[in-house]
PDB file of N, CA and C in Angstrom:
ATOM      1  N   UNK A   1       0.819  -1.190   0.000  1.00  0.00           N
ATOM      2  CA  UNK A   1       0.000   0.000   0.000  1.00  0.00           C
ATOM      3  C   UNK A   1       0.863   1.254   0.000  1.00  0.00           C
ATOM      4  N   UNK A   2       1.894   1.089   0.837  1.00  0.00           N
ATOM      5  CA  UNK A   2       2.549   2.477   1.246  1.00  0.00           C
ATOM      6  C   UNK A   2       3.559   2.963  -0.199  1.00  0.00           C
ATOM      7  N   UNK A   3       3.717   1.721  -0.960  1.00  0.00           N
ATOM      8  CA  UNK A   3       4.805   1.966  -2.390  1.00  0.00           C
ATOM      9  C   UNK A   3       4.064   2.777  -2.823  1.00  0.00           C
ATOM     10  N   UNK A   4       2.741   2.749  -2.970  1.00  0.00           N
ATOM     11  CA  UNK A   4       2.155   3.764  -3.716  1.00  0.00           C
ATOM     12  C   UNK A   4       2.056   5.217  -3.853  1.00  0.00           C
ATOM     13  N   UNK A   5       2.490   5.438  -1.928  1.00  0.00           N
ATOM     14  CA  UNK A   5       2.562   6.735  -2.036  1.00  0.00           C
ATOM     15  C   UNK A   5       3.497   7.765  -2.627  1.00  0.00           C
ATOM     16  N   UNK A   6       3.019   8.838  -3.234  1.00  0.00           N
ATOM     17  CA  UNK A   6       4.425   9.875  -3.755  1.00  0.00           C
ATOM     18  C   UNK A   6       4.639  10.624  -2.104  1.00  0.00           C
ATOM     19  N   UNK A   7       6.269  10.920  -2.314  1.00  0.00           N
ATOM     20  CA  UNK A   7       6.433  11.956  -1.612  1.00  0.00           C
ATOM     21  C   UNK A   7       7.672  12.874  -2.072  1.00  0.00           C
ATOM     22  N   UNK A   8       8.143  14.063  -1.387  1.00  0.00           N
ATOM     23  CA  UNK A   8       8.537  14.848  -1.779  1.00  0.00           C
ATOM     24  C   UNK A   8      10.163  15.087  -1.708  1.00  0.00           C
ATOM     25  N   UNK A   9      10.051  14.425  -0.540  1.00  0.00           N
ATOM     26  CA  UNK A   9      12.121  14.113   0.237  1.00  0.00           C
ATOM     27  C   UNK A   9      12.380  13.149   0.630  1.00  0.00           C
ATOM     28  N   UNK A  10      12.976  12.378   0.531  1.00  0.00           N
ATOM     29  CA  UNK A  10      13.413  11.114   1.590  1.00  0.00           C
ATOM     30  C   UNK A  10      14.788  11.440   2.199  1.00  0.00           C
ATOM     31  N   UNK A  11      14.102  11.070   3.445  1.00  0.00           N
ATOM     32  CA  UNK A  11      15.542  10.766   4.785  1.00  0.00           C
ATOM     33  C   UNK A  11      15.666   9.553   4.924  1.00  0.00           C
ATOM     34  N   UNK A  12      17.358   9.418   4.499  1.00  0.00           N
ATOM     35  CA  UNK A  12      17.713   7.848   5.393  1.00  0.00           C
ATOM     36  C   UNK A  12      18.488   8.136   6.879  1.00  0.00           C
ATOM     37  N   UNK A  13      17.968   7.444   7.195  1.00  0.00           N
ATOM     38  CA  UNK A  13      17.943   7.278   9.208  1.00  0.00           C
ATOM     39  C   UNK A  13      18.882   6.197   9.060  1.00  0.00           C
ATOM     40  N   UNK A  14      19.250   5.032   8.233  1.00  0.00           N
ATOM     41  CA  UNK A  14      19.797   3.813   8.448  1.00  0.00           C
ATOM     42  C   UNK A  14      21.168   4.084   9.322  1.00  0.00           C
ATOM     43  N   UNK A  15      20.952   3.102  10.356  1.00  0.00           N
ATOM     44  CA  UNK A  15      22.528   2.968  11.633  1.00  0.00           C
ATOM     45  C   UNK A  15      22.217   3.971  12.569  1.00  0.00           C
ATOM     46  N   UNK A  16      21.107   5.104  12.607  1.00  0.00           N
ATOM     47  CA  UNK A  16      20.613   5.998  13.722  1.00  0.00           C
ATOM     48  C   UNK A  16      19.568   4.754  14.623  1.00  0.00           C
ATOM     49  N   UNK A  17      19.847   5.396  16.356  1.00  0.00           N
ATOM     50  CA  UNK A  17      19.221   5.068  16.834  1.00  0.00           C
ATOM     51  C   UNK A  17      18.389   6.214  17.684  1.00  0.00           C
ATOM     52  N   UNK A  18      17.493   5.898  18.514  1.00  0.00           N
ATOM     53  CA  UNK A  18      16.871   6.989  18.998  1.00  0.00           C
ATOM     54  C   UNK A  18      17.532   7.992  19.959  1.00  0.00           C
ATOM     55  N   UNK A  19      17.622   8.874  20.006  1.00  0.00           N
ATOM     56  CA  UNK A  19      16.671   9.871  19.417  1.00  0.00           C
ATOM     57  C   UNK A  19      16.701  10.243  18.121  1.00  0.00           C
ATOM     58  N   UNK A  20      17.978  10.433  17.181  1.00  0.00           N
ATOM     59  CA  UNK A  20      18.448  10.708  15.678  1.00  0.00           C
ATOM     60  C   UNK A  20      17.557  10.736  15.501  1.00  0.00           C
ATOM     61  N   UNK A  21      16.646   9.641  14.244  1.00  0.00           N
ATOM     62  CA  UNK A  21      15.925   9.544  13.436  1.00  0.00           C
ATOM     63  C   UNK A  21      14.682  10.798  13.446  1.00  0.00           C
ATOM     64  N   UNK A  22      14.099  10.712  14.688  1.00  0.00           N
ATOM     65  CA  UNK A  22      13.644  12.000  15.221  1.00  0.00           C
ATOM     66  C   UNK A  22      13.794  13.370  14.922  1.00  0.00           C
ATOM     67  N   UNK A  23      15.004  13.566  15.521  1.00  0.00           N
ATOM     68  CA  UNK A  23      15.695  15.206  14.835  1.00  0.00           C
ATOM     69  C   UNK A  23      15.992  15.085  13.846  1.00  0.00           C
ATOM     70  N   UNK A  24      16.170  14.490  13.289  1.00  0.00           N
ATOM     71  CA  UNK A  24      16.550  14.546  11.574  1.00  0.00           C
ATOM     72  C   UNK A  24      15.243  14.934  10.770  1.00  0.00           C
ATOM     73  N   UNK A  25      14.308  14.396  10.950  1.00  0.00           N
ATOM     74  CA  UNK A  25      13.094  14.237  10.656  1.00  0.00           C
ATOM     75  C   UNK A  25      12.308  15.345  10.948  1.00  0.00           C
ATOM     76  N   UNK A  26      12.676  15.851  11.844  1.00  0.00           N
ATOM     77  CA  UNK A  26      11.838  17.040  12.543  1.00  0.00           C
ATOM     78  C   UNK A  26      12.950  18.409  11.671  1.00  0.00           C
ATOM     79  N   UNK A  27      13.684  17.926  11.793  1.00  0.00           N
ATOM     80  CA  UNK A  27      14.877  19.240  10.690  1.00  0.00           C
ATOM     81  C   UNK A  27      14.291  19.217   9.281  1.00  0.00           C
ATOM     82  N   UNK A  28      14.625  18.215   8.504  1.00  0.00           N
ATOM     83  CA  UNK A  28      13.857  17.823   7.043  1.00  0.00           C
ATOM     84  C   UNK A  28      12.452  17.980   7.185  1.00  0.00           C
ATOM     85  N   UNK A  29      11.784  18.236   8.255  1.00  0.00           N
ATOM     86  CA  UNK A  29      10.217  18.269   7.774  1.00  0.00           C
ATOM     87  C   UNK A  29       9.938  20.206   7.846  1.00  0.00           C
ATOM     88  N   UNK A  30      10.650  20.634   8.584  1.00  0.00           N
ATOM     89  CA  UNK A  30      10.922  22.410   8.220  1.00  0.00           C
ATOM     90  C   UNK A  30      11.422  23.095   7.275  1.00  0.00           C
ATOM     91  N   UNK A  31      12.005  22.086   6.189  1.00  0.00           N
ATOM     92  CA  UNK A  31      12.612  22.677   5.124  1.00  0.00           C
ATOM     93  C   UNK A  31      11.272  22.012   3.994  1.00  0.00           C
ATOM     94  N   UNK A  32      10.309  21.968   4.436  1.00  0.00           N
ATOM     95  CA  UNK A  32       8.976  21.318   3.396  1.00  0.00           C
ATOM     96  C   UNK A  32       7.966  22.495   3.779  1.00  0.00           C
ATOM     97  N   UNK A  33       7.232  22.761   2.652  1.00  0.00           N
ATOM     98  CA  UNK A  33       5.954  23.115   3.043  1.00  0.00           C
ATOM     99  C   UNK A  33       4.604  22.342   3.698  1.00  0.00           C
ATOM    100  N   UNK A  34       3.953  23.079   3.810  1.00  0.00           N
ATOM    101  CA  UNK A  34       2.878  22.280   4.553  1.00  0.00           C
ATOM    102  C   UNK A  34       2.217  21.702   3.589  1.00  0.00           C
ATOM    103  N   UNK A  35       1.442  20.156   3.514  1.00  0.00           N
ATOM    104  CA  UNK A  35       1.031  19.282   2.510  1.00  0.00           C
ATOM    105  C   UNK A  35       2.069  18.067   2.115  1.00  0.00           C
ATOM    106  N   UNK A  36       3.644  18.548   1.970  1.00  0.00           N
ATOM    107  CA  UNK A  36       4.229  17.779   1.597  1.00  0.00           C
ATOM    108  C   UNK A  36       4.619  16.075   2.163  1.00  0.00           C
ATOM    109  N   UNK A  37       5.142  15.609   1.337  1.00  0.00           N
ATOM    110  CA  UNK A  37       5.636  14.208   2.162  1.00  0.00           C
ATOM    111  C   UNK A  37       6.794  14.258   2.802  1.00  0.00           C
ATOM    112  N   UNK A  38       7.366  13.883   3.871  1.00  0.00           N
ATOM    113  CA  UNK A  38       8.708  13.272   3.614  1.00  0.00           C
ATOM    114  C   UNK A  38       8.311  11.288   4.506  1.00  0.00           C
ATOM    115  N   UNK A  39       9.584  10.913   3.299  1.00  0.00           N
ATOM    116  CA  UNK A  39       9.320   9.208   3.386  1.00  0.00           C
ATOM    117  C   UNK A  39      10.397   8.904   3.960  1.00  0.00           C
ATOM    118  N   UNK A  40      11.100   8.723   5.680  1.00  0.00           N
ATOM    119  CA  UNK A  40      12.133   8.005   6.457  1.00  0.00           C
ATOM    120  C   UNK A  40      12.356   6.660   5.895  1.00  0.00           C
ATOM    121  N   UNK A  41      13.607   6.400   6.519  1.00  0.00           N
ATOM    122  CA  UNK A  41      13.840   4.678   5.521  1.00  0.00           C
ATOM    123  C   UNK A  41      14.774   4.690   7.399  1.00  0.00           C
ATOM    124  N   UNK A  42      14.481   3.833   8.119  1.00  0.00           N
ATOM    125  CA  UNK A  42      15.099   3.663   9.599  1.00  0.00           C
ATOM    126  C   UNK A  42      15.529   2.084   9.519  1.00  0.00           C
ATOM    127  N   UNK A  43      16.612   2.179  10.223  1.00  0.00           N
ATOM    128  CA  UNK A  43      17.064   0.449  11.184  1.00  0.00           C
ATOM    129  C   UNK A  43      16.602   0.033  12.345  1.00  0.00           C
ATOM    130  N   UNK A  44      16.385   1.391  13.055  1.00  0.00           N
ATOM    131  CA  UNK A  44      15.577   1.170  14.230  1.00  0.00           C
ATOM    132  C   UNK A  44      14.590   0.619  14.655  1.00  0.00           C
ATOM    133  N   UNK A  45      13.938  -0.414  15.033  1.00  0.00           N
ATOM    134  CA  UNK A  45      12.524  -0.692  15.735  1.00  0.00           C
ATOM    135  C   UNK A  45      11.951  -0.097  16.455  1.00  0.00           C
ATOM    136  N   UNK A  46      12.826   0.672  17.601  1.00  0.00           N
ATOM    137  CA  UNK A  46      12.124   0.918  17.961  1.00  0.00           C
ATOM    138  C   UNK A  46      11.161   2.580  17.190  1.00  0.00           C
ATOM    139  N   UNK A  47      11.850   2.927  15.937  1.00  0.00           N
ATOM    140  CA  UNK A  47      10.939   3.986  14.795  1.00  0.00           C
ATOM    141  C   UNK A  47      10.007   3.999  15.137  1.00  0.00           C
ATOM    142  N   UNK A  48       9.032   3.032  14.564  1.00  0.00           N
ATOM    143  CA  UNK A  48       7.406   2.513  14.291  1.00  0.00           C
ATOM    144  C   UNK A  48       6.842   3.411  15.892  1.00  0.00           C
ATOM    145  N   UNK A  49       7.464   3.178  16.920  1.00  0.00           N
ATOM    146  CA  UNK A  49       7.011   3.408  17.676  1.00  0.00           C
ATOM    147  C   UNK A  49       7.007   4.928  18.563  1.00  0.00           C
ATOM    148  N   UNK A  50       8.130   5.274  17.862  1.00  0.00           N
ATOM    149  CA  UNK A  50       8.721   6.736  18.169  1.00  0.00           C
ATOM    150  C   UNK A  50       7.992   7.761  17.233  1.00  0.00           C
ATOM    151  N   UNK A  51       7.765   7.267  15.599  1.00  0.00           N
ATOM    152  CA  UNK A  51       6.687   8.109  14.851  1.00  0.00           C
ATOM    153  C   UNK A  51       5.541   8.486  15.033  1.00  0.00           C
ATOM    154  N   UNK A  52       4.976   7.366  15.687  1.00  0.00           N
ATOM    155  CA  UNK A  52       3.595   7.671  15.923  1.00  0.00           C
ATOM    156  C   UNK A  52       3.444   8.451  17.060  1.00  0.00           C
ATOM    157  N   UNK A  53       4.330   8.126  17.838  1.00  0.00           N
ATOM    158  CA  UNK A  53       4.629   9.539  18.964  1.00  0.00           C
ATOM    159  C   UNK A  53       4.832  10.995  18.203  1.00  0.00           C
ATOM    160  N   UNK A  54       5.443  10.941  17.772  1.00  0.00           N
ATOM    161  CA  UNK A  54       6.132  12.087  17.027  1.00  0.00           C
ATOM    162  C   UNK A  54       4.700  12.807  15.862  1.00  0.00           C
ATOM    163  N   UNK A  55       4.218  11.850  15.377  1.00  0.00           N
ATOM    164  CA  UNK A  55       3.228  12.592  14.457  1.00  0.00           C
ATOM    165  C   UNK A  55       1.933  13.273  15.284  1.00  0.00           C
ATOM    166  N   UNK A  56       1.677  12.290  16.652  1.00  0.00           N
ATOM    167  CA  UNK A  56       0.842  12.682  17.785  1.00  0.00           C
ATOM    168  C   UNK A  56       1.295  13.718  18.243  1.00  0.00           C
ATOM    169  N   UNK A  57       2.298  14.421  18.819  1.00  0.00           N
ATOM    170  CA  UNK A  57       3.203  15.469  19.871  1.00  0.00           C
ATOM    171  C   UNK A  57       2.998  16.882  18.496  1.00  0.00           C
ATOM    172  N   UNK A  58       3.283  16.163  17.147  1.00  0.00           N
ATOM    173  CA  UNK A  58       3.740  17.793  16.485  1.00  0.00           C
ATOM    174  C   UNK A  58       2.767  18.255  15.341  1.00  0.00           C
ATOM    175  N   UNK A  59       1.811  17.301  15.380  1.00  0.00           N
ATOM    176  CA  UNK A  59       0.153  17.436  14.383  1.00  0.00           C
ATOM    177  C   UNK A  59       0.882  17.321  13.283  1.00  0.00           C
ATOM    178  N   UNK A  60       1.772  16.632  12.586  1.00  0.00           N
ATOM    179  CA  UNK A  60       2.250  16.017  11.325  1.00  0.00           C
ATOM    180  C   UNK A  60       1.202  14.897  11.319  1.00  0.00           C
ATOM    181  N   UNK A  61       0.712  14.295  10.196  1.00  0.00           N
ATOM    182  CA  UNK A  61       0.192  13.104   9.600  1.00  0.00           C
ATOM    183  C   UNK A  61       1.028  12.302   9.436  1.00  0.00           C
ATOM    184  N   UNK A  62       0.743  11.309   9.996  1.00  0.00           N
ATOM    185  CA  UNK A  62       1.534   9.815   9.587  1.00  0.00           C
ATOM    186  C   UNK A  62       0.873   9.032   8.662  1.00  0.00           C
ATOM    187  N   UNK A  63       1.215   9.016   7.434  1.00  0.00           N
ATOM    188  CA  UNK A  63       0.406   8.175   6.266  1.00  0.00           C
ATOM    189  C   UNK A  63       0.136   7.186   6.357  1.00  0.00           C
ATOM    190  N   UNK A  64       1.204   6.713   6.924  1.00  0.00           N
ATOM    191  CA  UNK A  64       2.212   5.147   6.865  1.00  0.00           C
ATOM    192  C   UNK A  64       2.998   4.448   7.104  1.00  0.00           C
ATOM    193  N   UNK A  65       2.912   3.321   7.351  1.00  0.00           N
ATOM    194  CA  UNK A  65       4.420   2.913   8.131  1.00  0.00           C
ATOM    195  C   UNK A  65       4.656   1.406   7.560  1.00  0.00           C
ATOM    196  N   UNK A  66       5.566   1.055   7.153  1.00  0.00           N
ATOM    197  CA  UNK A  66       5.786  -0.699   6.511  1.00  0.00           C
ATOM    198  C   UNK A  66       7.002  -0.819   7.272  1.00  0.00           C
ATOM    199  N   UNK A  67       7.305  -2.525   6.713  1.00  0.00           N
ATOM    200  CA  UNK A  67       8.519  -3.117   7.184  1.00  0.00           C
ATOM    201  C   UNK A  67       9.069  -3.416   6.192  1.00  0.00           C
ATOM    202  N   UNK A  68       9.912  -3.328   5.676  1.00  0.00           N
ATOM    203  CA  UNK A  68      10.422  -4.267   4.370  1.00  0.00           C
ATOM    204  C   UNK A  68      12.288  -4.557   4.904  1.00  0.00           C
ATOM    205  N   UNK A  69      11.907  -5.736   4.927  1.00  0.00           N
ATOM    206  CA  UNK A  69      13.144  -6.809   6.026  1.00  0.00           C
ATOM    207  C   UNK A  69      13.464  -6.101   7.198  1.00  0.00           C
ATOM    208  N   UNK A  70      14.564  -5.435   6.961  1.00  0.00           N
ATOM    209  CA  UNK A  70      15.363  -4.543   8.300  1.00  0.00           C
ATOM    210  C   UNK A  70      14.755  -3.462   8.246  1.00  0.00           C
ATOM    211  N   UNK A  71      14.414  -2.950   6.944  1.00  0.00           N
ATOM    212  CA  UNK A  71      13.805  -1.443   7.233  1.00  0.00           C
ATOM    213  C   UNK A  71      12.582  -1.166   7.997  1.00  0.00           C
ATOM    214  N   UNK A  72      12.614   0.009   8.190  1.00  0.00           N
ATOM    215  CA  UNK A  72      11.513   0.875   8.703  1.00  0.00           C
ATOM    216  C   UNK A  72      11.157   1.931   7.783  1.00  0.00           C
ATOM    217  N   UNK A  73      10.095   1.850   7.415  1.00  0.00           N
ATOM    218  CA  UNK A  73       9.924   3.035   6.300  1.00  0.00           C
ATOM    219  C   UNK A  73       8.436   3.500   7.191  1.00  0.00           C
ATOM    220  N   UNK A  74       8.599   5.121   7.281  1.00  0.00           N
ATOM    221  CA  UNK A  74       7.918   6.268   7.380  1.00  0.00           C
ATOM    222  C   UNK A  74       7.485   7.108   6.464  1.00  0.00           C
ATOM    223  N   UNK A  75       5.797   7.590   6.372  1.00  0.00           N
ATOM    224  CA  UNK A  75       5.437   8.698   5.845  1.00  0.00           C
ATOM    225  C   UNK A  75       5.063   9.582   6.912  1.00  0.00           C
ATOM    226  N   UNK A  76       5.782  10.976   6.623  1.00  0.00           N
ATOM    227  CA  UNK A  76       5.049  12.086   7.196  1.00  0.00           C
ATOM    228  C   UNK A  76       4.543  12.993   6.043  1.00  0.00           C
ATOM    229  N   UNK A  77       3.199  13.280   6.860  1.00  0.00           N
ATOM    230  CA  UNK A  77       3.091  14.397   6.094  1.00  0.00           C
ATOM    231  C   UNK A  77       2.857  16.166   6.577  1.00  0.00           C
ATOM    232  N   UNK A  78       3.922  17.148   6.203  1.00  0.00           N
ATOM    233  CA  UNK A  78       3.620  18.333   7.073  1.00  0.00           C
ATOM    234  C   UNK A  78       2.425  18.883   7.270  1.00  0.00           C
ATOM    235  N   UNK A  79       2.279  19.240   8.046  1.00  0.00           N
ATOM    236  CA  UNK A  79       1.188  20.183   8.701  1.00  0.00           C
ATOM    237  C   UNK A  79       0.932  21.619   8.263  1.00  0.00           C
TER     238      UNK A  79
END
């Protein structure tokens, strides 16, 4: 489902652990306008669980979230 989506930037997070992926994400999502995507690619597990925090705490949309093997792939979308 989530291949389908377009987005606008991608961040790779790969070998960050928490907090990184986070601030990175929160940096790259200020250099977007509001509407846009950005699509994370993480190693982390514990991600999945830190995004949905993160999209809850800063009124970003979370599109989406998959696994594909090791990855963690994230959609945000700005606010």
């Amino acid at each position: 489902m989530a291949a389908a989506i377009a987005f606008d930037k991608e961040l790779d997070t790969k070998g960050l652990n928490c907090p990184l992926p986070i601030l990175r994400a929160k940096k790259a999502l200020a250099e977007l306008t509001s509407g846009q995507v950005l699509k994370i690619v993480a190693t982390d597990p514990g991600s999945v669980r830190d995004f949905r925090a993160f999209a809850r705490q800063s009124g970003n949309e979370l599109l989406a979230q998959e696994t594909e093997g090791e990855l963690f792939v994230h959609y945000l979308k700005r606010r």
